[in-house]
N, C-alpha and C. Protein backbone atom coordinates (compact mmCIF):
# COMPACT_ATOMS: atom_id res chain seq x y z
N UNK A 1 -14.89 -9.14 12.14
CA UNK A 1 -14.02 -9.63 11.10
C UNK A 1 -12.57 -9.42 11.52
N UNK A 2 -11.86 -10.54 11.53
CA UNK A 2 -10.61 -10.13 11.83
C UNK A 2 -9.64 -9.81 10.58
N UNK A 3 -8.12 -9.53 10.79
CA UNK A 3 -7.15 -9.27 10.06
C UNK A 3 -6.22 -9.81 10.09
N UNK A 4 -5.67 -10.72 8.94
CA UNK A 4 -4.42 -11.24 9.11
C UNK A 4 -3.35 -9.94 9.86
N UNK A 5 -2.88 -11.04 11.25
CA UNK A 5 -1.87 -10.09 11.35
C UNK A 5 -0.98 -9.77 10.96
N UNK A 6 0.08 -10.43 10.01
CA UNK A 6 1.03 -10.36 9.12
C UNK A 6 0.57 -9.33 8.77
N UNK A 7 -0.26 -9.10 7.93
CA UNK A 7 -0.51 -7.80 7.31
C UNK A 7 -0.19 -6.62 7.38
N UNK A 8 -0.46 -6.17 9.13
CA UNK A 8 0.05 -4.88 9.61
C UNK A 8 1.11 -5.49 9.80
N UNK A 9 2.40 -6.31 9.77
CA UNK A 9 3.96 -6.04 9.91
C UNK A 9 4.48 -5.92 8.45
N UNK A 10 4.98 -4.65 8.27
CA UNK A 10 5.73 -4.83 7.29
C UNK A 10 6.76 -5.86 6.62
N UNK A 11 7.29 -6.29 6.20
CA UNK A 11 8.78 -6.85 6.09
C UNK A 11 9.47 -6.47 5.75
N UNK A 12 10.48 -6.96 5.91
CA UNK A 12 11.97 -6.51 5.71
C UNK A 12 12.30 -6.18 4.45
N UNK A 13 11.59 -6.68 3.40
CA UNK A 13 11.76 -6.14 1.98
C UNK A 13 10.99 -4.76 1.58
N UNK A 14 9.76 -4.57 2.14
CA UNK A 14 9.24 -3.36 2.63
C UNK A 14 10.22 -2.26 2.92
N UNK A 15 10.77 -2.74 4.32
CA UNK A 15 11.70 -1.58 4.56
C UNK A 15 13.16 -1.19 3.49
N UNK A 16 13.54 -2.22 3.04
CA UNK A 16 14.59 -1.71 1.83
C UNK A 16 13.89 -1.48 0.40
N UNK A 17 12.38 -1.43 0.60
CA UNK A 17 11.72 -1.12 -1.25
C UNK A 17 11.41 0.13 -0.78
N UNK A 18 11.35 1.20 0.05
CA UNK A 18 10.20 2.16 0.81
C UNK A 18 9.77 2.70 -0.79
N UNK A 19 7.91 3.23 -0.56
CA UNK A 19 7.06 3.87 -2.12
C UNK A 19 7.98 4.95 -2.44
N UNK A 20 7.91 4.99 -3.47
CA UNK A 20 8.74 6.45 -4.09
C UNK A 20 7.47 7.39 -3.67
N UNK A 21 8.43 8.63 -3.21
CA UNK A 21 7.99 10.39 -2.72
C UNK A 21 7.72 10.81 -3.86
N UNK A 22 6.64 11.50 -3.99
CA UNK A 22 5.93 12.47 -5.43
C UNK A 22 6.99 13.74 -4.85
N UNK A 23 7.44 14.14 -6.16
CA UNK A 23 8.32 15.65 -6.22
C UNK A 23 7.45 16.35 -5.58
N UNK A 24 8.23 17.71 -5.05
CA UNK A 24 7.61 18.47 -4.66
C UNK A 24 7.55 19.55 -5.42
N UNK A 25 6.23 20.41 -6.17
CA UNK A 25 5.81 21.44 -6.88
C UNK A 25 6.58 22.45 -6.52
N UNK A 26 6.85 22.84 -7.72
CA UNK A 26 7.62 24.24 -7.89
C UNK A 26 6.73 25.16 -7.06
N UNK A 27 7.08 26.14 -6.46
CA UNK A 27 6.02 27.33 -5.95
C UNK A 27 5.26 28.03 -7.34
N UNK A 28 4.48 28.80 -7.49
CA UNK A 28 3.49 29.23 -8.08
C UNK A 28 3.98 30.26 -8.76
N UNK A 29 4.95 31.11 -8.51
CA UNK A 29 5.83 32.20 -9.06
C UNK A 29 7.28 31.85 -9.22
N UNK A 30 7.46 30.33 -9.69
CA UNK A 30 8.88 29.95 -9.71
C UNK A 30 8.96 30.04 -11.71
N UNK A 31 8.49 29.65 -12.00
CA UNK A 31 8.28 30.18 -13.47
C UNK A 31 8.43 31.30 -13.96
N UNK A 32 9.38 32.31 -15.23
CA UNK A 32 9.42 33.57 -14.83
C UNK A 32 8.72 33.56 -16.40
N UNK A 33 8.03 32.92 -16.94
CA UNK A 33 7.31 32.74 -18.00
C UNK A 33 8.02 33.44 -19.20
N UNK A 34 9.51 33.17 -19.55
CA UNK A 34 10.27 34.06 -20.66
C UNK A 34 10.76 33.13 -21.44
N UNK A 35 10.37 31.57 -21.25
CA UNK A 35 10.82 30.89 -22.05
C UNK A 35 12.17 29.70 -21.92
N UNK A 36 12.77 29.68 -20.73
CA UNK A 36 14.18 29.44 -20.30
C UNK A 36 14.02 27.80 -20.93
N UNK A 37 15.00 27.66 -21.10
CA UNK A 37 15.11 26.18 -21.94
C UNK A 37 15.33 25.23 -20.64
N UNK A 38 15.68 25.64 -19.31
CA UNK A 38 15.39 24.58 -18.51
C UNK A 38 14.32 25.04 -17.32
N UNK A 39 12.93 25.04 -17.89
CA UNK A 39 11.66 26.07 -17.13
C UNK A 39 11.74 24.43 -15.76
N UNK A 40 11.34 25.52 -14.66
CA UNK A 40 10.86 24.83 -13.73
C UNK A 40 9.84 23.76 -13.50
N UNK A 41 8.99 24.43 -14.80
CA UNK A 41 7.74 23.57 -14.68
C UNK A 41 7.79 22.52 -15.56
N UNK A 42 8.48 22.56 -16.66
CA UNK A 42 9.12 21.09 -17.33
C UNK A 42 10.10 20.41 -16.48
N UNK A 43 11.00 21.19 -15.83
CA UNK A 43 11.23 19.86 -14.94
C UNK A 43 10.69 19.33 -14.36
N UNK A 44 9.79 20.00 -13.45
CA UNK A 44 8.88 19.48 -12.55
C UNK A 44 7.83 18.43 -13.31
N UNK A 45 7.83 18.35 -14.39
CA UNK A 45 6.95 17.25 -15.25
C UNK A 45 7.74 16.33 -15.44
N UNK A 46 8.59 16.69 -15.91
CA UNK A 46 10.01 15.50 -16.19
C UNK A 46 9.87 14.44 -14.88
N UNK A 47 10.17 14.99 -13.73
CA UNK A 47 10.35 14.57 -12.28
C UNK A 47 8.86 13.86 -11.86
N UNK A 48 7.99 14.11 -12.15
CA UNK A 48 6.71 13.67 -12.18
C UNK A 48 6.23 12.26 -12.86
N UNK A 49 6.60 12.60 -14.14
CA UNK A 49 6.66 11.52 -14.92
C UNK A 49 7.78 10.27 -14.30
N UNK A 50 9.03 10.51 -14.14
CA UNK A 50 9.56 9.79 -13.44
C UNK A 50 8.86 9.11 -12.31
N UNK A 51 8.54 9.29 -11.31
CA UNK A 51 7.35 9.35 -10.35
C UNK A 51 6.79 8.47 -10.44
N UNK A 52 6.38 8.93 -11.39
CA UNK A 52 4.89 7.98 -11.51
C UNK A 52 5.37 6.64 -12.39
N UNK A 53 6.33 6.49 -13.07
CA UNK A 53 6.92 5.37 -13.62
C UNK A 53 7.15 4.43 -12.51
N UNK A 54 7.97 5.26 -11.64
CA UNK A 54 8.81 4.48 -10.31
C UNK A 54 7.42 3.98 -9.16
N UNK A 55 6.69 4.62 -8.68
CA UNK A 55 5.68 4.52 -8.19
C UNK A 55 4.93 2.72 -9.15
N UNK A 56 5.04 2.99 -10.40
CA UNK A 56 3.90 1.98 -10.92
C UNK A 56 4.62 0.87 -10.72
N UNK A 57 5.98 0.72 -11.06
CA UNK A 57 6.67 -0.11 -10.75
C UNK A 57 6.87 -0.71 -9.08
N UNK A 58 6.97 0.05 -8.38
CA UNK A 58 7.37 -0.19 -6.87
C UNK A 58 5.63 -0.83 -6.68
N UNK A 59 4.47 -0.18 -7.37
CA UNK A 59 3.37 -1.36 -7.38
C UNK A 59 3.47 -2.59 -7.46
N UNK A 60 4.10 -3.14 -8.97
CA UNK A 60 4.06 -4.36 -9.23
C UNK A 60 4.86 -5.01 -8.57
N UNK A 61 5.65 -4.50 -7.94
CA UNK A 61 7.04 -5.24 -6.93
C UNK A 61 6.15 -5.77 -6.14
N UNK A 62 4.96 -5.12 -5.02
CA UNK A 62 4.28 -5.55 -3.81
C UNK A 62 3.09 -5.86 -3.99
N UNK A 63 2.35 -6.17 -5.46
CA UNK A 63 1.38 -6.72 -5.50
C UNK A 63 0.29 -5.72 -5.59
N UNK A 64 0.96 -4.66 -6.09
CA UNK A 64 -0.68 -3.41 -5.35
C UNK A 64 -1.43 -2.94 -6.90
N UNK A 65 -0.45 -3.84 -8.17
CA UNK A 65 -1.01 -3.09 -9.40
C UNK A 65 -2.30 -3.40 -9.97
């Protein structure tokens, strides 16, 4: 079975859309669990959620949704 070769070349719109990067997780003891009104781990959800918005979107841009 062959493969369109187009396929494996990206294009040029490819290279100026690149997928959005998933945040990177707080370490495991970055939380000092006292309550801080800007906790690491709500940001890190905040940033996540973002993510994954941008991600679903950068889907529907290339056809992948």
């Amino acid at each position: 079975m062959q493969q369109d070769p187009q396929a494996q070349v990206p294009s040029a719109a490819d290279a100026n859309d690149p997928m959005p990067q998933a945040p990177a997780s707080p370490e495991p003891d970055a939380c000092c669990h006292s309550g801080c009104t800007y906790c690491v781990d709500d940001l890190y959800q905040d940033e996540l959620d973002s993510y994954r918005a941008a991600l679903k979107a950068w889907r529907a841009r290339h056809g992948l949704a």
